[in-house]
N, C-alpha and C. Protein backbone atom coordinates (compact mmCIF):
# COMPACT_ATOMS: atom_id res chain seq x y z
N UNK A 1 -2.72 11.11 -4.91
CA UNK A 1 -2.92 9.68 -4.76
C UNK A 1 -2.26 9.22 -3.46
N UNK A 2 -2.80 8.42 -2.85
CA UNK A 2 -2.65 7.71 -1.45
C UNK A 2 -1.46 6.89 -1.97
N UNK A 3 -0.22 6.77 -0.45
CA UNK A 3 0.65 5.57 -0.81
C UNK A 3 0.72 4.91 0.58
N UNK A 4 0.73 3.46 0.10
CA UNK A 4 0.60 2.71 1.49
C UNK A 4 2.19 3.01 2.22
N UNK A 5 1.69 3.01 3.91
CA UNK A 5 3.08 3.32 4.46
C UNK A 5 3.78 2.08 4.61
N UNK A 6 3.80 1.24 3.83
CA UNK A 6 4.69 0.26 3.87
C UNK A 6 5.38 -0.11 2.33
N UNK A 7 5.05 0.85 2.00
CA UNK A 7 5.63 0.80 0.11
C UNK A 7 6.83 2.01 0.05
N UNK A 8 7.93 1.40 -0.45
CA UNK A 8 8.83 2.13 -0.82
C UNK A 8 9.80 1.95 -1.95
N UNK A 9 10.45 2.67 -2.48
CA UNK A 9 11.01 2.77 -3.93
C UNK A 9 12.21 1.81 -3.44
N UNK A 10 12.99 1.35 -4.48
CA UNK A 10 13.91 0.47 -4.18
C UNK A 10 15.00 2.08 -4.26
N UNK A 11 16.20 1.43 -3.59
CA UNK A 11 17.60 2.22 -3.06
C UNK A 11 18.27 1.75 -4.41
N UNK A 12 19.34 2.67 -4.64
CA UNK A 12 20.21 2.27 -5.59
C UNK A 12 21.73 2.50 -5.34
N UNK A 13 22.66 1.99 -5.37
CA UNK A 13 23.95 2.26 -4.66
C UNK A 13 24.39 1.30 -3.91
N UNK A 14 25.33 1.43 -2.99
CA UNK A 14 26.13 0.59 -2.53
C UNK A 14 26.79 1.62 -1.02
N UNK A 15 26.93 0.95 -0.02
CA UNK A 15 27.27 0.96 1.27
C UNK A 15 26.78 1.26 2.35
N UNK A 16 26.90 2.30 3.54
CA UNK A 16 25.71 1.84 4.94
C UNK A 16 24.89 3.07 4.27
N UNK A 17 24.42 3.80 3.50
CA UNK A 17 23.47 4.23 3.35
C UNK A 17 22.53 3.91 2.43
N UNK A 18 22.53 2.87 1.84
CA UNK A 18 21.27 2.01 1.28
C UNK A 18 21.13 0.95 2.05
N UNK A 19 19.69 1.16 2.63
CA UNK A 19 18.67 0.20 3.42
C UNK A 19 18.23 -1.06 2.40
N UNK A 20 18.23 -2.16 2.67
CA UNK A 20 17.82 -2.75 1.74
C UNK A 20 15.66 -2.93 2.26
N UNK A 21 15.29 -3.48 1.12
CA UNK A 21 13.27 -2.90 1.63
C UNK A 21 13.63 -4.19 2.40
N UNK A 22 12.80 -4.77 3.26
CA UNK A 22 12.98 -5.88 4.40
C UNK A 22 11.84 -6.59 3.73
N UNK A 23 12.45 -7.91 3.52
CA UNK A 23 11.75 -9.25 3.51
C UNK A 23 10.08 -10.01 4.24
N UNK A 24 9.30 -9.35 3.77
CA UNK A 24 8.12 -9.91 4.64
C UNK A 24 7.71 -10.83 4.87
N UNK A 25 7.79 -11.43 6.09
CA UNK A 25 7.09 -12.85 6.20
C UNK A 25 5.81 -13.24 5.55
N UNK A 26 5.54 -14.43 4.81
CA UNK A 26 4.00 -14.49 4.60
C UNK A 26 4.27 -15.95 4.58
N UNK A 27 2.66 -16.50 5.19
CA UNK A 27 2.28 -18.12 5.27
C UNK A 27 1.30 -17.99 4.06
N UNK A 28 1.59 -19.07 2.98
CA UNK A 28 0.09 -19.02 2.15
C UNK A 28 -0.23 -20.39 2.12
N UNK A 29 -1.84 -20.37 2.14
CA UNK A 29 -2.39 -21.73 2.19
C UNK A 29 -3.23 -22.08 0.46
N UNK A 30 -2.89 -22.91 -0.29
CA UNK A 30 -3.38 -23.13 -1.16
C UNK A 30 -4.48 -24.27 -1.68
N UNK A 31 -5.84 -24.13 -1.98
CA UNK A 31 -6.68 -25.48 -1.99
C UNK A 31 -7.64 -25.13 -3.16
N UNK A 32 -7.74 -26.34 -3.77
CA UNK A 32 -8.89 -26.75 -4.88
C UNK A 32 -10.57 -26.27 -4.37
N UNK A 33 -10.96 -25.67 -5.58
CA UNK A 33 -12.26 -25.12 -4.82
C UNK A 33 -13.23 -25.81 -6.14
N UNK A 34 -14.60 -25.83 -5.55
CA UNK A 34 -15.39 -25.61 -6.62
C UNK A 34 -15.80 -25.11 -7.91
N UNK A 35 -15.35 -25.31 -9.07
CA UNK A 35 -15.72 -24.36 -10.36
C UNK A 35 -17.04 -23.70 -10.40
N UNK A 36 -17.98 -24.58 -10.17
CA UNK A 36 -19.81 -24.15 -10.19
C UNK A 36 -19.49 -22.61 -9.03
N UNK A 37 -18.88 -22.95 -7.85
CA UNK A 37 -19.12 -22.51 -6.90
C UNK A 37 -18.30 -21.07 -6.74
N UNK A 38 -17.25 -21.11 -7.77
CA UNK A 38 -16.51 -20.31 -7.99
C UNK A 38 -17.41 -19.08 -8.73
N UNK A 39 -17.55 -19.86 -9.88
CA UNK A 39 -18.55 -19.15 -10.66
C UNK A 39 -19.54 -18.17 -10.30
N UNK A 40 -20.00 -18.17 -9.34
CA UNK A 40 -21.40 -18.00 -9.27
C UNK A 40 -20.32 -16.50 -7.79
N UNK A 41 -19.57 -16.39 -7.68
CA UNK A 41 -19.01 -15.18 -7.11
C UNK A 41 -18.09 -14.34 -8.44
N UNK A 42 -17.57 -15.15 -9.00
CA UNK A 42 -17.05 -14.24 -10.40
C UNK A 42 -17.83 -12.86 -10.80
N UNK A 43 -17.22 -12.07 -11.08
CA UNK A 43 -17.95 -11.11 -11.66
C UNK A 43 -17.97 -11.25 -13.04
N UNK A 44 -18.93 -11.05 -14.10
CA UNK A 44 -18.58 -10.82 -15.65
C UNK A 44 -17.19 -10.29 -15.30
N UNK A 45 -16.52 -10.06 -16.90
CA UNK A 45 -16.23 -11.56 -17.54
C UNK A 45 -15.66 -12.62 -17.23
N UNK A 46 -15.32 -12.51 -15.87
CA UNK A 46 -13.99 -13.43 -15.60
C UNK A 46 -15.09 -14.80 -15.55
N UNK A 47 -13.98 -15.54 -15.58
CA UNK A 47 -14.67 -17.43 -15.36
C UNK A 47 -13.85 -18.06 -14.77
N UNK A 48 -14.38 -19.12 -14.17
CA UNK A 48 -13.16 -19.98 -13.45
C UNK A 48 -12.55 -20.97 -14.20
N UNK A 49 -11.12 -21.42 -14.22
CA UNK A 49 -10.53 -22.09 -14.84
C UNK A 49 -11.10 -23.36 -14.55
N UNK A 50 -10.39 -24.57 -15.64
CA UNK A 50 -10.55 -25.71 -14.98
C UNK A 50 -10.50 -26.40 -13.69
N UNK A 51 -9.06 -25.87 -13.34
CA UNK A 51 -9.22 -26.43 -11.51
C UNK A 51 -8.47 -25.20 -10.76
N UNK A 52 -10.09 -24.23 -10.29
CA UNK A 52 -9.53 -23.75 -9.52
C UNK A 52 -9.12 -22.95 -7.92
N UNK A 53 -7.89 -22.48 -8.00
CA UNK A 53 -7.47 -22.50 -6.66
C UNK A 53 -8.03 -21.55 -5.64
N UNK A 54 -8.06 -21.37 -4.18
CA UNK A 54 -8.40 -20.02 -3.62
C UNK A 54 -6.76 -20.18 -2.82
N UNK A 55 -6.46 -18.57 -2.83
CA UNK A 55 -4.96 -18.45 -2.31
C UNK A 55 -5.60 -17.48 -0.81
N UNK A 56 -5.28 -18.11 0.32
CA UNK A 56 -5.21 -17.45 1.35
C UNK A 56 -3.77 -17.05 1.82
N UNK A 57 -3.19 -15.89 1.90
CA UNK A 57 -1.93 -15.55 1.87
C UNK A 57 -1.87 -14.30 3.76
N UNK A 58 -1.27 -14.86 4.53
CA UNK A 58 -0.88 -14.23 5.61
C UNK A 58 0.37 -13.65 5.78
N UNK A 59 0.05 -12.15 5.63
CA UNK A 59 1.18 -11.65 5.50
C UNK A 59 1.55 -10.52 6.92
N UNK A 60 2.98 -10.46 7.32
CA UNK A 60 3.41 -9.49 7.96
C UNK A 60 4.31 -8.47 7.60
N UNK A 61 3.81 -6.92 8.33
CA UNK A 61 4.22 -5.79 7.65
C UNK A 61 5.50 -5.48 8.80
N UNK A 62 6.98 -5.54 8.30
CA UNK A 62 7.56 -4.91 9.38
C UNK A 62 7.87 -3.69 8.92
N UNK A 63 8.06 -2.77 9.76
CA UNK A 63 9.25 -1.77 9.60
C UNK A 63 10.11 -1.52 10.95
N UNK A 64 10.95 -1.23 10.62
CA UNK A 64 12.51 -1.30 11.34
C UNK A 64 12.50 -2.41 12.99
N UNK A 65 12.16 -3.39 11.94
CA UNK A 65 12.19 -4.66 12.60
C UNK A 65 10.94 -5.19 13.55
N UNK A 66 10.20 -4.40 13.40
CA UNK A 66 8.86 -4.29 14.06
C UNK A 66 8.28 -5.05 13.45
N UNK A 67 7.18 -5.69 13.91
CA UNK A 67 5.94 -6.05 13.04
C UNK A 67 4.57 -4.98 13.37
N UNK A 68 4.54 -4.34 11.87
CA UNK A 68 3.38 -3.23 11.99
C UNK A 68 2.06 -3.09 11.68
N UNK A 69 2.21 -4.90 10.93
CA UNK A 69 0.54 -4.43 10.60
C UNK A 69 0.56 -6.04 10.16
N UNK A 70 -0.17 -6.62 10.54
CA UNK A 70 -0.55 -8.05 9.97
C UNK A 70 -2.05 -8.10 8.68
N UNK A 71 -1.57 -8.60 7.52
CA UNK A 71 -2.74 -8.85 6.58
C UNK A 71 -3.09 -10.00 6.04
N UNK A 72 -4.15 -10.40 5.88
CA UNK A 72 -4.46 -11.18 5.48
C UNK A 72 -5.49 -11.20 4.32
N UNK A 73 -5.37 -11.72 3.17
CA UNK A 73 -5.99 -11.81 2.15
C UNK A 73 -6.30 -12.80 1.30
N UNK A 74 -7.77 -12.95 0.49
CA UNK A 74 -8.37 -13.74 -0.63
C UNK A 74 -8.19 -14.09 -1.57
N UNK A 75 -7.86 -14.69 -2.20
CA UNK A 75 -7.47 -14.56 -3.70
C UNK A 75 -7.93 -15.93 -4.40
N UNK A 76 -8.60 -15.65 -5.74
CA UNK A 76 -8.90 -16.74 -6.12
C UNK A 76 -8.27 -16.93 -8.13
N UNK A 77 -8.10 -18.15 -8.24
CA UNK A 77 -7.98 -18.02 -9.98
C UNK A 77 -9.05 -17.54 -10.48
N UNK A 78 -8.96 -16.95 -11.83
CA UNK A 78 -9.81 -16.46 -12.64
C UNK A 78 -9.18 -16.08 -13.75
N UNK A 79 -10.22 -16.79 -15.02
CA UNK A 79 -9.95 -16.74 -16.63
C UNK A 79 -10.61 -15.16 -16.93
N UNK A 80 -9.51 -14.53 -17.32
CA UNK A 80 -10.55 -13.62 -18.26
C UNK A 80 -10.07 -13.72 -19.79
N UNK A 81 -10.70 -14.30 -20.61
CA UNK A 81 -10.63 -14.41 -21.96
C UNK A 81 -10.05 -16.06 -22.03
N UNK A 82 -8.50 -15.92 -22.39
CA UNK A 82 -7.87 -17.26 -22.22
C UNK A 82 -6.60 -17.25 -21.35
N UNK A 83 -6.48 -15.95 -20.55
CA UNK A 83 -5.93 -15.46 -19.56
C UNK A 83 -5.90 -16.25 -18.28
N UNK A 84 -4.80 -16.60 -17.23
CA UNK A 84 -5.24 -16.66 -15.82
C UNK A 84 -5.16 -15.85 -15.14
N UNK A 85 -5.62 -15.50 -14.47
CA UNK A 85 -4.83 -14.82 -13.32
C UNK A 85 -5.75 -14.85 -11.34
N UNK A 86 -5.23 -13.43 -11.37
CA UNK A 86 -5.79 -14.26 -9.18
C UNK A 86 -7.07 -13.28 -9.39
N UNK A 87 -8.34 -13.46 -8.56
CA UNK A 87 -9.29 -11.84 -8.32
C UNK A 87 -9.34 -11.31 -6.52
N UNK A 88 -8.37 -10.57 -6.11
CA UNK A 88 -8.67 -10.59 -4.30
C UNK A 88 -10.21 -10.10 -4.40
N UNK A 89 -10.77 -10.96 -3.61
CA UNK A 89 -12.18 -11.10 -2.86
C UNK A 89 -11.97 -10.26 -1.48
């Protein structure tokens, strides 16, 4: 199985040889979307909630203080059952 090179296990211990994982910057923009309009990209089963959101989230990847990879991603609410949760598009 593939692991992203920016994923790592947390350290456990105490003094200069635990790195702590570094804090990633991210901007997220949050806005009310269409339900009909939502809908109609849903896949079975999911459904769109009453009011819901699309999460555009801009994120930066550092490592050792670098910035290594900039991402940006979709995300929208979605009911599955009586569940919420996000679906990245």
């Amino acid at each position: 199985m593939r692991q992203n090179r920016w994923i790592q296990e947390p350290l456990v211990g105490e003094g200069e040889d635990v790195v702590p994982f570094p804090a990633c910057p991210r901007l997220e923009v949050t806005y009310l979307t269409d339900p009909e309009v939502l809908a109609e990209v849903l896949p079975p089963p999911l459904t769109p909630p009453p009011e819901p959101r699309v999460h555009v989230r801009f994120t930066n990847i550092e490592e050792n203080g670098h910035v290594h990879e900039h991402i940006c991603t979709f995300l929208v609410d979605a009911m599955f059952r009586d569940q919420l949760g996000q679906l990245c598009l």
